[in-house]
C-alpha atoms as a PDB file:
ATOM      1  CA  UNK A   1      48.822 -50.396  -0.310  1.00  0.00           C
ATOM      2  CA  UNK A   2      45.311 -51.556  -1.988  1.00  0.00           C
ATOM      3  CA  UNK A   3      46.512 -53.373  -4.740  1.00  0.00           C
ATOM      4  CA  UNK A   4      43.322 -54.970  -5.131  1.00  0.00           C
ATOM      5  CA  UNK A   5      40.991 -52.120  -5.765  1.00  0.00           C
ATOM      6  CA  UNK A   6      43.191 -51.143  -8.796  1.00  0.00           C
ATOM      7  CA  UNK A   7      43.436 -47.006  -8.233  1.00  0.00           C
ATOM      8  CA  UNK A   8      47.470 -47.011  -8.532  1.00  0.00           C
ATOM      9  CA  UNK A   9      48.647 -44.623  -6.290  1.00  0.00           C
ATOM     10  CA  UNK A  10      45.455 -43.691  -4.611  1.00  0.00           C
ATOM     11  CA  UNK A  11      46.283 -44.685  -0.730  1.00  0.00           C
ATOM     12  CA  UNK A  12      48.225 -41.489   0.170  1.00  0.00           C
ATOM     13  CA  UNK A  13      44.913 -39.811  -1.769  1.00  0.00           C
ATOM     14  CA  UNK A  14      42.066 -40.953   0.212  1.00  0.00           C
ATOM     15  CA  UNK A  15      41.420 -39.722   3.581  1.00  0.00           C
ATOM     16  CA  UNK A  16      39.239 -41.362   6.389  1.00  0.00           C
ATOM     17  CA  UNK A  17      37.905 -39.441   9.212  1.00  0.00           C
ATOM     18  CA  UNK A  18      35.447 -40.939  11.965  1.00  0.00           C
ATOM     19  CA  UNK A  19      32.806 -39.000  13.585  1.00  0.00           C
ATOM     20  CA  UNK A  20      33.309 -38.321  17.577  1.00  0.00           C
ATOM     21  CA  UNK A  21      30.297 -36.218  19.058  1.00  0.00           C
ATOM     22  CA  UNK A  22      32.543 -36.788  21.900  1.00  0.00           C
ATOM     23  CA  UNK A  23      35.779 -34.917  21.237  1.00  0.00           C
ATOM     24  CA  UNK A  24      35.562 -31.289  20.645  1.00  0.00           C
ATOM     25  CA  UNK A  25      36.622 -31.937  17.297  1.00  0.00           C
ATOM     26  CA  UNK A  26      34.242 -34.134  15.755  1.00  0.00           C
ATOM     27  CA  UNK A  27      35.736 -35.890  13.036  1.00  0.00           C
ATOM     28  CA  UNK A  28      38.736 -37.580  13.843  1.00  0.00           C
ATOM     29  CA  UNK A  29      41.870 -38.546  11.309  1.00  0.00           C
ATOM     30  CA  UNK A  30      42.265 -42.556  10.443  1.00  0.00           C
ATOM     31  CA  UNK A  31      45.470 -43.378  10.498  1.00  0.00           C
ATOM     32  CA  UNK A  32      44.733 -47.270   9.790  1.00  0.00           C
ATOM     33  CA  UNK A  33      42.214 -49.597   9.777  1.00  0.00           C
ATOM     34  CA  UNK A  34      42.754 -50.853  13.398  1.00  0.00           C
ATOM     35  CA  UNK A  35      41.209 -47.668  14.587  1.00  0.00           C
ATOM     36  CA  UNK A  36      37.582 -48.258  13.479  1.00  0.00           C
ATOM     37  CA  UNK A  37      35.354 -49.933  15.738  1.00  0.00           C
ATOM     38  CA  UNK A  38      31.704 -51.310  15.365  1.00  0.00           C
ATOM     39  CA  UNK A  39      29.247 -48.992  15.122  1.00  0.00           C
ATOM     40  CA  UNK A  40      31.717 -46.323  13.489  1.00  0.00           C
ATOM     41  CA  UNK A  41      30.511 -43.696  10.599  1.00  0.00           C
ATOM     42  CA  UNK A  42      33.659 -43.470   8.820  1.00  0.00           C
ATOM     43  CA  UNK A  43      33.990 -40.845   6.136  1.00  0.00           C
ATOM     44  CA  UNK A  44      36.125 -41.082   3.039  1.00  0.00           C
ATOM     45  CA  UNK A  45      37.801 -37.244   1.795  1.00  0.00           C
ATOM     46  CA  UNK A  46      39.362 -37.142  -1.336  1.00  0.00           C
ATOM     47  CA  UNK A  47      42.955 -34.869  -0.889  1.00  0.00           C
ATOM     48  CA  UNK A  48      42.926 -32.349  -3.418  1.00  0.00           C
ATOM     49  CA  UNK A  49      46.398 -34.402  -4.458  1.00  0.00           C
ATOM     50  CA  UNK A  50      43.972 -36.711  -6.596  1.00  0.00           C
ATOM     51  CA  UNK A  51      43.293 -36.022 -10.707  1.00  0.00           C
ATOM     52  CA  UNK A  52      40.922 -37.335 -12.493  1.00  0.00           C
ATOM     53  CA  UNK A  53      43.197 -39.468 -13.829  1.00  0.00           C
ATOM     54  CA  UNK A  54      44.268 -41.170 -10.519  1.00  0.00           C
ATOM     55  CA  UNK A  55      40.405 -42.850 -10.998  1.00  0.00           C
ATOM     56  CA  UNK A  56      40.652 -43.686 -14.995  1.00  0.00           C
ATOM     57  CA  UNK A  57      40.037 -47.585 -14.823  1.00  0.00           C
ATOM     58  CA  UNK A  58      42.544 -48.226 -17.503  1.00  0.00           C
ATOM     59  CA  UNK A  59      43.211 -52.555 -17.546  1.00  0.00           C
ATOM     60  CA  UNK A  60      45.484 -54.241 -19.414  1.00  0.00           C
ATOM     61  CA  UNK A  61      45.066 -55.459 -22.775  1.00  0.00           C
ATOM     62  CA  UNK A  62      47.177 -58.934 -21.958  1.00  0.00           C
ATOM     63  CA  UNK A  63      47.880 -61.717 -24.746  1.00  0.00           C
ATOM     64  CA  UNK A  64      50.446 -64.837 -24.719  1.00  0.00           C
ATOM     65  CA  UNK A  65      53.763 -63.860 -25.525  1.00  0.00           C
ATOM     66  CA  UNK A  66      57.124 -65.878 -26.975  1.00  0.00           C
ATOM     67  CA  UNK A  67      60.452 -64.400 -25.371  1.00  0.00           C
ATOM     68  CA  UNK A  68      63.365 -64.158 -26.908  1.00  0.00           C
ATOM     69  CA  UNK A  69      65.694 -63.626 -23.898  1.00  0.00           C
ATOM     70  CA  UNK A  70      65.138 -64.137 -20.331  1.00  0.00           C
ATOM     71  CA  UNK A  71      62.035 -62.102 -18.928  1.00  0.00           C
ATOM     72  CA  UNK A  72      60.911 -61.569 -15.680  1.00  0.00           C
ATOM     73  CA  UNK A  73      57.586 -60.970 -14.035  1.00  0.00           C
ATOM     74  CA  UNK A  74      56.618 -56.879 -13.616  1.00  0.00           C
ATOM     75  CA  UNK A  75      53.849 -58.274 -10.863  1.00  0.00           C
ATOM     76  CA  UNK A  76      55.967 -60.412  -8.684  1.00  0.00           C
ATOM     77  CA  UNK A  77      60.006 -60.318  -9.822  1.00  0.00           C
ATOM     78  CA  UNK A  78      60.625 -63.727 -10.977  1.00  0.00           C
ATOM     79  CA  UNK A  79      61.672 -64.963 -14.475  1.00  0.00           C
ATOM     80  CA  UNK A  80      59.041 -66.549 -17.141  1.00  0.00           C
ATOM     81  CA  UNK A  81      60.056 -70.108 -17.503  1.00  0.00           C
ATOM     82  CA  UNK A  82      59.549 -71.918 -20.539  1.00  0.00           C
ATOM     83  CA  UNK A  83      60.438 -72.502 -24.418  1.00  0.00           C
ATOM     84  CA  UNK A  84      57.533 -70.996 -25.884  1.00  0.00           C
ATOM     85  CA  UNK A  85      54.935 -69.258 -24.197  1.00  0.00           C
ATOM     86  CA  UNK A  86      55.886 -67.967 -21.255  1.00  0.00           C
ATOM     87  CA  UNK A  87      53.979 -65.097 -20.066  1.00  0.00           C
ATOM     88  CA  UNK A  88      51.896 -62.376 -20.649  1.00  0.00           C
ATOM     89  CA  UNK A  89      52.573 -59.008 -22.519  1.00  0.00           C
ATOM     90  CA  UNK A  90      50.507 -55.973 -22.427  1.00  0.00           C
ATOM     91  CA  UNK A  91      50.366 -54.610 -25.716  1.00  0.00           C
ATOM     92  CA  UNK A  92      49.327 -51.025 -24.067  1.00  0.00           C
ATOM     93  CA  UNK A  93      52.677 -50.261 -21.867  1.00  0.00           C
ATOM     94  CA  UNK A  94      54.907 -53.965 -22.589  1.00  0.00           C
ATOM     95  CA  UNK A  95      54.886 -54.987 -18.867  1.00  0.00           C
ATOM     96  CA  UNK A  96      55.288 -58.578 -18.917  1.00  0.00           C
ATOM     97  CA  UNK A  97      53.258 -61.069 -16.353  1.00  0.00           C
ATOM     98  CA  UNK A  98      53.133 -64.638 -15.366  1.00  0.00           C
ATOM     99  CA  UNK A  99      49.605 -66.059 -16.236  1.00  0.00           C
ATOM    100  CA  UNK A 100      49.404 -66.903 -12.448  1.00  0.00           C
ATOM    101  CA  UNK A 101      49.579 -63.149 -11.676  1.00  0.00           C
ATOM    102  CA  UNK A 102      47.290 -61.978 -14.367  1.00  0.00           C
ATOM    103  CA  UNK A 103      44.096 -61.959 -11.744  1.00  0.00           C
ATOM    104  CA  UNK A 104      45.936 -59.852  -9.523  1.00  0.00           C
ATOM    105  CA  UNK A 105      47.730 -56.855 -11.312  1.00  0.00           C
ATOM    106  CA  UNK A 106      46.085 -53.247 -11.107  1.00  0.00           C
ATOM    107  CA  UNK A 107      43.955 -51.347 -13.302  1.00  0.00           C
ATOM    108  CA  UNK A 108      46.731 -49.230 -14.473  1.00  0.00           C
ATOM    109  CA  UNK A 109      48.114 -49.592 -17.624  1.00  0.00           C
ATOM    110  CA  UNK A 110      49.788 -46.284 -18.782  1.00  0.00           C
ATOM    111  CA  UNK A 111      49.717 -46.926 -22.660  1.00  0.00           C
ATOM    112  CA  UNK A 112      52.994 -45.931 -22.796  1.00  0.00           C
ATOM    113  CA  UNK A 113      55.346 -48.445 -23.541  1.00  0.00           C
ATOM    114  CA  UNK A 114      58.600 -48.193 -21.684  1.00  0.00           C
ATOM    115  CA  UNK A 115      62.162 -48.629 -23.121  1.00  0.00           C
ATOM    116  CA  UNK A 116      62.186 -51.696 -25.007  1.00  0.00           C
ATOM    117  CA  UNK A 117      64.251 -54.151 -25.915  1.00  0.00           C
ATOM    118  CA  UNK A 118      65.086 -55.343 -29.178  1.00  0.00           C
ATOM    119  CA  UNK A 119      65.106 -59.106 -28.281  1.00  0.00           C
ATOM    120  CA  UNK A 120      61.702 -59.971 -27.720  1.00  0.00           C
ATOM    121  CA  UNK A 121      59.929 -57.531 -30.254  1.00  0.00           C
ATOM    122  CA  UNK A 122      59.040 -59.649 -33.347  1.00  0.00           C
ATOM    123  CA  UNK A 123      58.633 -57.353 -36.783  1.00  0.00           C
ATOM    124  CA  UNK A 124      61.466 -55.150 -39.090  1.00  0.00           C
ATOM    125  CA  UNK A 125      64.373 -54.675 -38.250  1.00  0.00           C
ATOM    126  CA  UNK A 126      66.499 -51.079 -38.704  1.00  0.00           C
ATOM    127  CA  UNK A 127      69.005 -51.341 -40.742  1.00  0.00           C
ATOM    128  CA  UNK A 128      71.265 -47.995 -42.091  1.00  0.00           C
ATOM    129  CA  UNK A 129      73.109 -48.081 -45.786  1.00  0.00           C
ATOM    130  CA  UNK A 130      76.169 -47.462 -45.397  1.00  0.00           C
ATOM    131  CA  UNK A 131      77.870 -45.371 -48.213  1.00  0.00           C
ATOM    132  CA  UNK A 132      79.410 -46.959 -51.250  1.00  0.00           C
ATOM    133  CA  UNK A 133      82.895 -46.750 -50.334  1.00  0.00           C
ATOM    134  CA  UNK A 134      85.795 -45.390 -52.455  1.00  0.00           C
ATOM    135  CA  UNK A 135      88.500 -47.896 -51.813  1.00  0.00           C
ATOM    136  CA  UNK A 136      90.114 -50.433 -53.859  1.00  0.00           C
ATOM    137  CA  UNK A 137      89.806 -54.105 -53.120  1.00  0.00           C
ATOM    138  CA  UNK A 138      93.298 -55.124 -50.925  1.00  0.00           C
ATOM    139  CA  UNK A 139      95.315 -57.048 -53.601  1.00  0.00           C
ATOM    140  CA  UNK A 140      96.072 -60.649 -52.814  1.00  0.00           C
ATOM    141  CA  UNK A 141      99.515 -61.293 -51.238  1.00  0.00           C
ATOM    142  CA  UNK A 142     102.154 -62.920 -53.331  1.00  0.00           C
ATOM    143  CA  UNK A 143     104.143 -66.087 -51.960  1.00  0.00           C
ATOM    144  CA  UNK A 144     107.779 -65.605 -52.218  1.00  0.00           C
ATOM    145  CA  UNK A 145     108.935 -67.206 -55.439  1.00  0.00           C
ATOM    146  CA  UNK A 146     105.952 -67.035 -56.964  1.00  0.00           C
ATOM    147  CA  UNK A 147     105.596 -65.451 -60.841  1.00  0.00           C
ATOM    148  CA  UNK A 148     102.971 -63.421 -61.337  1.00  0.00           C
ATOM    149  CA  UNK A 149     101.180 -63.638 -64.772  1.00  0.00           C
ATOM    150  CA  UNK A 150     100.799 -60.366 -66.588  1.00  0.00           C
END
């Protein structure tokens, strides 16, 4: 829901409470942001739900990328256009962004790269020997009439 302040997954996490010294229960659950007024003391809990790795700051480690095949943007959904070029790949987890959404994506990157495709990886390529095989050549086929030499 906070995009922005680049804790993925941290809304659900954070818990704001504001103090009423007029309720018999002083501190009183935020639902959202409407509910705090001027003059409020709002106070942020962290839910026992949250690691420490929910606050790692982990960015991206982003550099120009050449597709192979259509790719599409893992911030907002639509292709990279282009012959050359197109986009963004992070060489951490392979998530793929248009330059125009580079400002914007989350501190997040996992480091692990998800299933990949063989189209747009540049490098070696796998290749498995295949046994030497035990059968003869097929013979060519003789036209009808013909003489074969011996």
């Amino acid at each position: 829901q906070f995009p922005e302040c680049g804790f993925f997954g941290m809304y659900d996490k954070i818990l704001l409470f504001r103090h009423d010294p007029t309720s018999s229960n002083i501190l009183q659950r935020l639902a959202t942001a409407d509910e705090i007024q001027e003059g409020d003391l709002v106070e942020a809990v962290l839910s026992a739900l949250a690691t420490q790795e929910d606050f790692q700051i982990r960015p991206h480690a982003l550099y120009v990328h050449s597709y192979k095949a259509p790719a599409f943007c893992d911030d907002c959904g639509e292709m990279l256009w282009g012959l050359v070029r197109q986009g963004l790949k992070c060489e951490g987890c392979g998530l793929n962004y248009h330059k125009r959404c580079a400002f914007k994506i989350p501190n997040n990157c996992s480091g692990r790269k998800r299933r990949l495709s063989n189209v747009s990886l540049p490098g070696p390529t796998l290749s498995v020997a295949r046994p030497p095989s035990t059968e003869l050549p097929p013979l060519p086929l003789e036209e009808p009439g013909s003489v074969t030499p011996c």
